[in-house]
N, C-alpha and C. Protein backbone atom coordinates (compact mmCIF):
# COMPACT_ATOMS: atom_id res chain seq x y z
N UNK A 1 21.20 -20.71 -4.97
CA UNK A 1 19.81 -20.32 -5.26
C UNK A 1 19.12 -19.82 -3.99
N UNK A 2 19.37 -20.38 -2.79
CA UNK A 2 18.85 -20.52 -1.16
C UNK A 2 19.14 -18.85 -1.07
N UNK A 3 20.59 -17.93 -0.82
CA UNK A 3 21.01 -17.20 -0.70
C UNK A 3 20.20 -15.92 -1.90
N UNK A 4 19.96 -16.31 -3.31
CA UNK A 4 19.47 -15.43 -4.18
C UNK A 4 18.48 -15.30 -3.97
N UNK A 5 17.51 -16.39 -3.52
CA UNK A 5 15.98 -16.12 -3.08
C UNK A 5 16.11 -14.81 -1.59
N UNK A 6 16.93 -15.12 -0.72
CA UNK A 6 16.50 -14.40 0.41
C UNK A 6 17.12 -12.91 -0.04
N UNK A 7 18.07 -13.21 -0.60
CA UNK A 7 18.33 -11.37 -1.22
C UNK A 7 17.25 -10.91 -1.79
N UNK A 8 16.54 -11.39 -2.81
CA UNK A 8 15.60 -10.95 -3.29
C UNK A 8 14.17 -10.68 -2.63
N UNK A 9 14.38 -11.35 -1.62
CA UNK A 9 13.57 -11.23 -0.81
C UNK A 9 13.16 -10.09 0.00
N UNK A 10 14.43 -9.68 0.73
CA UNK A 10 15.12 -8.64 1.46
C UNK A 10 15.32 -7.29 0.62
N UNK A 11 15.68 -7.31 0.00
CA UNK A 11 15.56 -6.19 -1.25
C UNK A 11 14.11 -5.98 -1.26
N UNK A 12 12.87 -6.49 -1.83
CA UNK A 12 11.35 -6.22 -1.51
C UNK A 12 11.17 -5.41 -0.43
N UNK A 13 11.37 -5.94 0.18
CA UNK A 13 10.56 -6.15 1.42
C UNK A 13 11.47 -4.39 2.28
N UNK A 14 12.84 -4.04 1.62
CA UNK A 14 13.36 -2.85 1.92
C UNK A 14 12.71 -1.53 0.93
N UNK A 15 12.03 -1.89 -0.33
CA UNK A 15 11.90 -1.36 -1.30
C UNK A 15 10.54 -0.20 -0.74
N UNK A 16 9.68 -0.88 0.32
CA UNK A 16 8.71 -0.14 0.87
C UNK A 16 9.01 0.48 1.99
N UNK A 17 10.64 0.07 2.44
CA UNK A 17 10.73 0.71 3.69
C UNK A 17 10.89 2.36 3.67
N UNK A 18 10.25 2.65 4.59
CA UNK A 18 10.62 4.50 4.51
C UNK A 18 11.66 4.50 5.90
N UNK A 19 12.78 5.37 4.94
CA UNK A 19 13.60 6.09 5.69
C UNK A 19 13.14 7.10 6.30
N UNK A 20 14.23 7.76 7.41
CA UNK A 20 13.85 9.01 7.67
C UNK A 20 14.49 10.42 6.39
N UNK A 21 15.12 9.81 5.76
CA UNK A 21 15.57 10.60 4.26
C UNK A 21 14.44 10.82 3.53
N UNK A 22 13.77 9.83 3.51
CA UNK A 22 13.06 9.99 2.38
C UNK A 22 11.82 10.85 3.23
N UNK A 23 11.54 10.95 4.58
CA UNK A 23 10.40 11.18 4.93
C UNK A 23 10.90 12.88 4.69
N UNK A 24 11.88 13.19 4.82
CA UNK A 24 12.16 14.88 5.26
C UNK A 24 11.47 15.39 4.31
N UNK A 25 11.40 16.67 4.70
CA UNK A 25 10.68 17.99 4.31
C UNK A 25 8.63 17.80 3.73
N UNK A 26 8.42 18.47 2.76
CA UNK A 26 7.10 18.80 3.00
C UNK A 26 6.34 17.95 2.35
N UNK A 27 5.52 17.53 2.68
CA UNK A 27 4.36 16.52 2.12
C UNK A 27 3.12 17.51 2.28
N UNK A 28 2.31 17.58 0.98
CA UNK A 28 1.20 17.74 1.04
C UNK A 28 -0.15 16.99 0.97
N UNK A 29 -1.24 16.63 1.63
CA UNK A 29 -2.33 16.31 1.41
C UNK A 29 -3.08 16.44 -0.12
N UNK A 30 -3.52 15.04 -0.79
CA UNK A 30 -3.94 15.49 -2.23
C UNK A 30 -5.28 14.87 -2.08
N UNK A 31 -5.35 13.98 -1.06
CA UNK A 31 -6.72 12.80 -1.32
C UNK A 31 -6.81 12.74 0.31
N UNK A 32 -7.61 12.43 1.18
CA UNK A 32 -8.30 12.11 2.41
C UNK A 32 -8.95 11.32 2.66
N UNK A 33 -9.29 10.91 3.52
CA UNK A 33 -10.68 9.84 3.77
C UNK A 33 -11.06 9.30 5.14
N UNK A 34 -12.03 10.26 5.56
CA UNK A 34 -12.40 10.29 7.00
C UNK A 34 -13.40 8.91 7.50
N UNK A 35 -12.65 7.74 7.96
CA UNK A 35 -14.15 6.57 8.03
C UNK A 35 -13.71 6.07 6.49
N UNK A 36 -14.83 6.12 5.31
CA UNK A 36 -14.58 5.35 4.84
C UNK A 36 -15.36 6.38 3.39
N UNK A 37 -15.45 7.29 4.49
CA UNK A 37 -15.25 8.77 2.95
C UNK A 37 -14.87 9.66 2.52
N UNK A 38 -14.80 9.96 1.40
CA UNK A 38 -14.00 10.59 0.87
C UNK A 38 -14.06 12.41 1.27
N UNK A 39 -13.36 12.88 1.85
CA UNK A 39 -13.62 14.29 2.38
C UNK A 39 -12.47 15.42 2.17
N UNK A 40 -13.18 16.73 1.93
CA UNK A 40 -12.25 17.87 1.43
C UNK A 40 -11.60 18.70 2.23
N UNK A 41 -12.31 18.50 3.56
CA UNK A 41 -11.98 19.44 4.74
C UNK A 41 -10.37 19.59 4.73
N UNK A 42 -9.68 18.55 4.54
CA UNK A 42 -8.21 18.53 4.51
C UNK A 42 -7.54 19.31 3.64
N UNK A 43 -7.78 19.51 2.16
CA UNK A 43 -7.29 20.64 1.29
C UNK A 43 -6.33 21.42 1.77
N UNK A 44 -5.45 21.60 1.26
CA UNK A 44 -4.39 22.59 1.84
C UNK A 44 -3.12 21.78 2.92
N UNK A 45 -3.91 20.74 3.62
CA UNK A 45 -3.48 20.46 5.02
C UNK A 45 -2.15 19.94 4.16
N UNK A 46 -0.63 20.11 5.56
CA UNK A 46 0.62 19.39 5.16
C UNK A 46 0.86 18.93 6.40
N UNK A 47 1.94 18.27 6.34
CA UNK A 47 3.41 17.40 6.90
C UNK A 47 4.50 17.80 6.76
N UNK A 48 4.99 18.47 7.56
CA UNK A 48 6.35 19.18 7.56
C UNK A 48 7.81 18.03 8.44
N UNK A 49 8.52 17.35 8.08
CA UNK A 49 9.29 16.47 8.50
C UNK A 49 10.47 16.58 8.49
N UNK A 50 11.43 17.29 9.55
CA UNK A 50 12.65 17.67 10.06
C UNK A 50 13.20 17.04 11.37
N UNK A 51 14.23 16.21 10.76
CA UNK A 51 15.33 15.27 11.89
C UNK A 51 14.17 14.79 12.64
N UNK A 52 13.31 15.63 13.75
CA UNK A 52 12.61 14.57 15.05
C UNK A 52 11.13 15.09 15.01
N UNK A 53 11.17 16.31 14.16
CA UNK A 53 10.14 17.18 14.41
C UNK A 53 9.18 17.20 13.01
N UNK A 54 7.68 17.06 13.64
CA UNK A 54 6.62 16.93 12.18
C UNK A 54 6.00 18.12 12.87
N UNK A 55 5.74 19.27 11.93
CA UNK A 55 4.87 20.56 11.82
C UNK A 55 3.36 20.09 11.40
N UNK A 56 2.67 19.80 11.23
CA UNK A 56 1.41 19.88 10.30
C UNK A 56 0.38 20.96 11.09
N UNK A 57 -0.63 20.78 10.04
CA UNK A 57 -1.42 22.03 10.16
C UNK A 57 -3.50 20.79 10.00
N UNK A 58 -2.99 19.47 10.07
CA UNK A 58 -4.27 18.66 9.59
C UNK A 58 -5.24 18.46 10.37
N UNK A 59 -5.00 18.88 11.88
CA UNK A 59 -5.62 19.77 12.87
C UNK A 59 -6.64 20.79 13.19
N UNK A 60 -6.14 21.44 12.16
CA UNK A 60 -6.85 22.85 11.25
C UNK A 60 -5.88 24.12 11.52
N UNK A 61 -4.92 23.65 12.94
CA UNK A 61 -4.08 25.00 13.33
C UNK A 61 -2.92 23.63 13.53
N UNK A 62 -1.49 24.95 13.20
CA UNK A 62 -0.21 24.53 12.76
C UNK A 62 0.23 24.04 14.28
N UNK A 63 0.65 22.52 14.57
CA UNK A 63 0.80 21.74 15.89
C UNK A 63 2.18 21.67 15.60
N UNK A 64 3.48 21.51 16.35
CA UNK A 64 4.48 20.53 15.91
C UNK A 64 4.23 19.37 17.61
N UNK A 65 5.42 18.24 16.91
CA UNK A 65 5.41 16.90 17.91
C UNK A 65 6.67 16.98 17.67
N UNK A 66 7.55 16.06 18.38
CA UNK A 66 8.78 15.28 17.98
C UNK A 66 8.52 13.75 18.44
N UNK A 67 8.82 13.11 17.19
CA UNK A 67 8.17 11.88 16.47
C UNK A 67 9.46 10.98 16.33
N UNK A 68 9.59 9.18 16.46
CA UNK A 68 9.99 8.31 16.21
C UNK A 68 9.51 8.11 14.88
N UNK A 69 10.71 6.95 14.12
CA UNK A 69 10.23 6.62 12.83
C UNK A 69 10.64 5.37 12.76
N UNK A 70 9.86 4.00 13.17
CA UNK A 70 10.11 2.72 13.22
C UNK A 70 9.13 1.99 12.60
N UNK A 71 9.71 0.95 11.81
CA UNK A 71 9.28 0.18 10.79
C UNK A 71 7.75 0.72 10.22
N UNK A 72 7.96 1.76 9.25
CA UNK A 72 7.13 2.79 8.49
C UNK A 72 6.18 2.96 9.69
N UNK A 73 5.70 3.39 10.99
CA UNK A 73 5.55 4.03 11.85
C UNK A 73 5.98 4.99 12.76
N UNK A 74 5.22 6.19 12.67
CA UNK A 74 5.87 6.90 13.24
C UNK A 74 4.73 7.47 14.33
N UNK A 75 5.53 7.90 15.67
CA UNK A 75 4.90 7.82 17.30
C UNK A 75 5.01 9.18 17.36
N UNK A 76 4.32 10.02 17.71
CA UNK A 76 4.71 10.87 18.38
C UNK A 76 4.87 11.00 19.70
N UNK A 77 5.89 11.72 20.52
CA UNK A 77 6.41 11.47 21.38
C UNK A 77 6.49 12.89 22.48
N UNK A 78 5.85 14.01 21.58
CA UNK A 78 6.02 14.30 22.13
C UNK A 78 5.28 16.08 21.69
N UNK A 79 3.95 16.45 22.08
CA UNK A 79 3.16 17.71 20.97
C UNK A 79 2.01 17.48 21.46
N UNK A 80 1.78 15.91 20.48
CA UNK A 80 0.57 15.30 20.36
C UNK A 80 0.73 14.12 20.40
N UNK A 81 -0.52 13.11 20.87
CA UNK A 81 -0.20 11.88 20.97
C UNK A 81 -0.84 10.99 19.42
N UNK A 82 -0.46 10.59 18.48
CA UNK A 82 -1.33 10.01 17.20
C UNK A 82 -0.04 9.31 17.66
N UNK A 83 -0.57 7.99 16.69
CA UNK A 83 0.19 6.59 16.02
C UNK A 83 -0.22 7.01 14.44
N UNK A 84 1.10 7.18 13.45
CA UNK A 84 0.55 7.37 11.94
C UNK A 84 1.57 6.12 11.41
N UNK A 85 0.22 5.31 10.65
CA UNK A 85 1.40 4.06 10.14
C UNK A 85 1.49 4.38 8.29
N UNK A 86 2.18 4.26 7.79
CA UNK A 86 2.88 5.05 6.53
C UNK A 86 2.81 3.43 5.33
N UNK A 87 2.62 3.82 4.04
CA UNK A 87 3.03 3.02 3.40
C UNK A 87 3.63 3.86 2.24
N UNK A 88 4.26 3.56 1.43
CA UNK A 88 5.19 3.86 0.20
C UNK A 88 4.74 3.69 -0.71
N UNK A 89 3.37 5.18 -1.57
CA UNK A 89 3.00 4.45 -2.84
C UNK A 89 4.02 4.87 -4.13
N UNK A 90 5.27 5.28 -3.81
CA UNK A 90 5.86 5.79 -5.00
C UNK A 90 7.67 6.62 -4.53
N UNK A 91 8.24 7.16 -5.20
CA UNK A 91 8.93 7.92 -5.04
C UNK A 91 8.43 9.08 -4.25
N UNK A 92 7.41 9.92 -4.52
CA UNK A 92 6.84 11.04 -3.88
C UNK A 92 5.73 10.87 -4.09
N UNK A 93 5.41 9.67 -3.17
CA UNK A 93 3.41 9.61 -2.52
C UNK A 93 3.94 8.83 -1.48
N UNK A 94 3.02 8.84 -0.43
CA UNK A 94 2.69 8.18 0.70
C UNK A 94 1.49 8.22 1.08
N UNK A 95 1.03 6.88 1.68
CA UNK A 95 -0.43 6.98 2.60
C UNK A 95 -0.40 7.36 3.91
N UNK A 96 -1.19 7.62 4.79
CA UNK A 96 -0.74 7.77 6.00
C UNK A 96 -2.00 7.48 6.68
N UNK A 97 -2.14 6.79 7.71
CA UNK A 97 -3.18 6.05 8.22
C UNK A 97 -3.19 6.77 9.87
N UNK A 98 -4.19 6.80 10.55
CA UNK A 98 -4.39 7.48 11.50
C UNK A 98 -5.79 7.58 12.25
N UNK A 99 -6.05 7.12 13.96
CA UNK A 99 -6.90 6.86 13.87
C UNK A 99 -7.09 7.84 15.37
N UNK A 100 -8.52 8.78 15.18
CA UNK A 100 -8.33 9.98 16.04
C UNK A 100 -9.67 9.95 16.49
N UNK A 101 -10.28 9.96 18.03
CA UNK A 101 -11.02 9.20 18.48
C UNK A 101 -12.50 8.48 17.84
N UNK A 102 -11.52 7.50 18.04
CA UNK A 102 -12.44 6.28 16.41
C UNK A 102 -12.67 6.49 15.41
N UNK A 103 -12.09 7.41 15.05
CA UNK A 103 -12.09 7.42 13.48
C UNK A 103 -10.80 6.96 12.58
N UNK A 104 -10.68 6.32 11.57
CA UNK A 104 -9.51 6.19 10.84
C UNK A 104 -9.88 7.39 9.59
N UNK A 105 -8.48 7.95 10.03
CA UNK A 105 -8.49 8.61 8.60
C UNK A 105 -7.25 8.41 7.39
N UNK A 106 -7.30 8.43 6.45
CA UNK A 106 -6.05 8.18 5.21
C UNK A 106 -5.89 9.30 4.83
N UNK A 107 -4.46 9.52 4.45
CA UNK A 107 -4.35 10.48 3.70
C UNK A 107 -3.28 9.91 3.15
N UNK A 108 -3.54 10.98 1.71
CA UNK A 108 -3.16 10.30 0.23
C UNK A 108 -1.77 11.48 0.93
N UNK A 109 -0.35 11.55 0.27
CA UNK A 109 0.57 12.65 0.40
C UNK A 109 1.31 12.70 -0.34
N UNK A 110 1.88 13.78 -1.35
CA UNK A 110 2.85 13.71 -1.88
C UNK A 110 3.91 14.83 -1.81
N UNK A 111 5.05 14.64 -2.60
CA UNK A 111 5.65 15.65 -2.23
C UNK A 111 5.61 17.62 -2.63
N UNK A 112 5.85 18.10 -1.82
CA UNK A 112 5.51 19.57 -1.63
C UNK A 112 6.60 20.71 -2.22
């Protein structure tokens, strides 16, 4: 029973993990939220995610970085400096959290 609990456990707790598989290719922006409102300025904006390299354009002009991807965080390392911490709302959605001088912003993402 000791052993079935922690599988099951472990299984959860992998079920939100994002790969770098699952992160590849294009994510688009569907929902935003600058602070703690809801804002359109983003429309259009994406996430382009290849092997090390994220393209986006949420900036307003098209940046790339080359980015780490550790425990649903990902660093950039190297473009631009953001911390974006990720959660898993689905097969093809993600949140993405991000905080750019003092502001947190969310973005809703799905796939492109």
């Amino acid at each position: 029973v000791t052993i079935f609990l922690i599988g099951s456990l472990a299984s959860c707790k992998d079920e939100g993990r994002i790969a770098p598989e699952f992160l590849s290719g294009k994510w688009l922006i569907f929902e935003a939220m600058r602070g703690d409102k809801k804002t359109n300025t983003l429309n259009g904006a994406f996430f382009y995610f290849e092997g090390n390299i994220m393209t986006t354009n949420f900036l307003g002009v098209e940046n790339q970085a080359e980015f780490e991807l550790k425990d649903n965080v990902i660093k950039t390392t190297k473009g631009f400096d953001y911390i974006f911490n990720l959660k898993k709302e689905s097969a093809a959605a993600i949140e993405m959290r991000v905080e750019i001088k003092k502001t947190v912003f969310v973005f809703k993402l799905k796939r492109g």
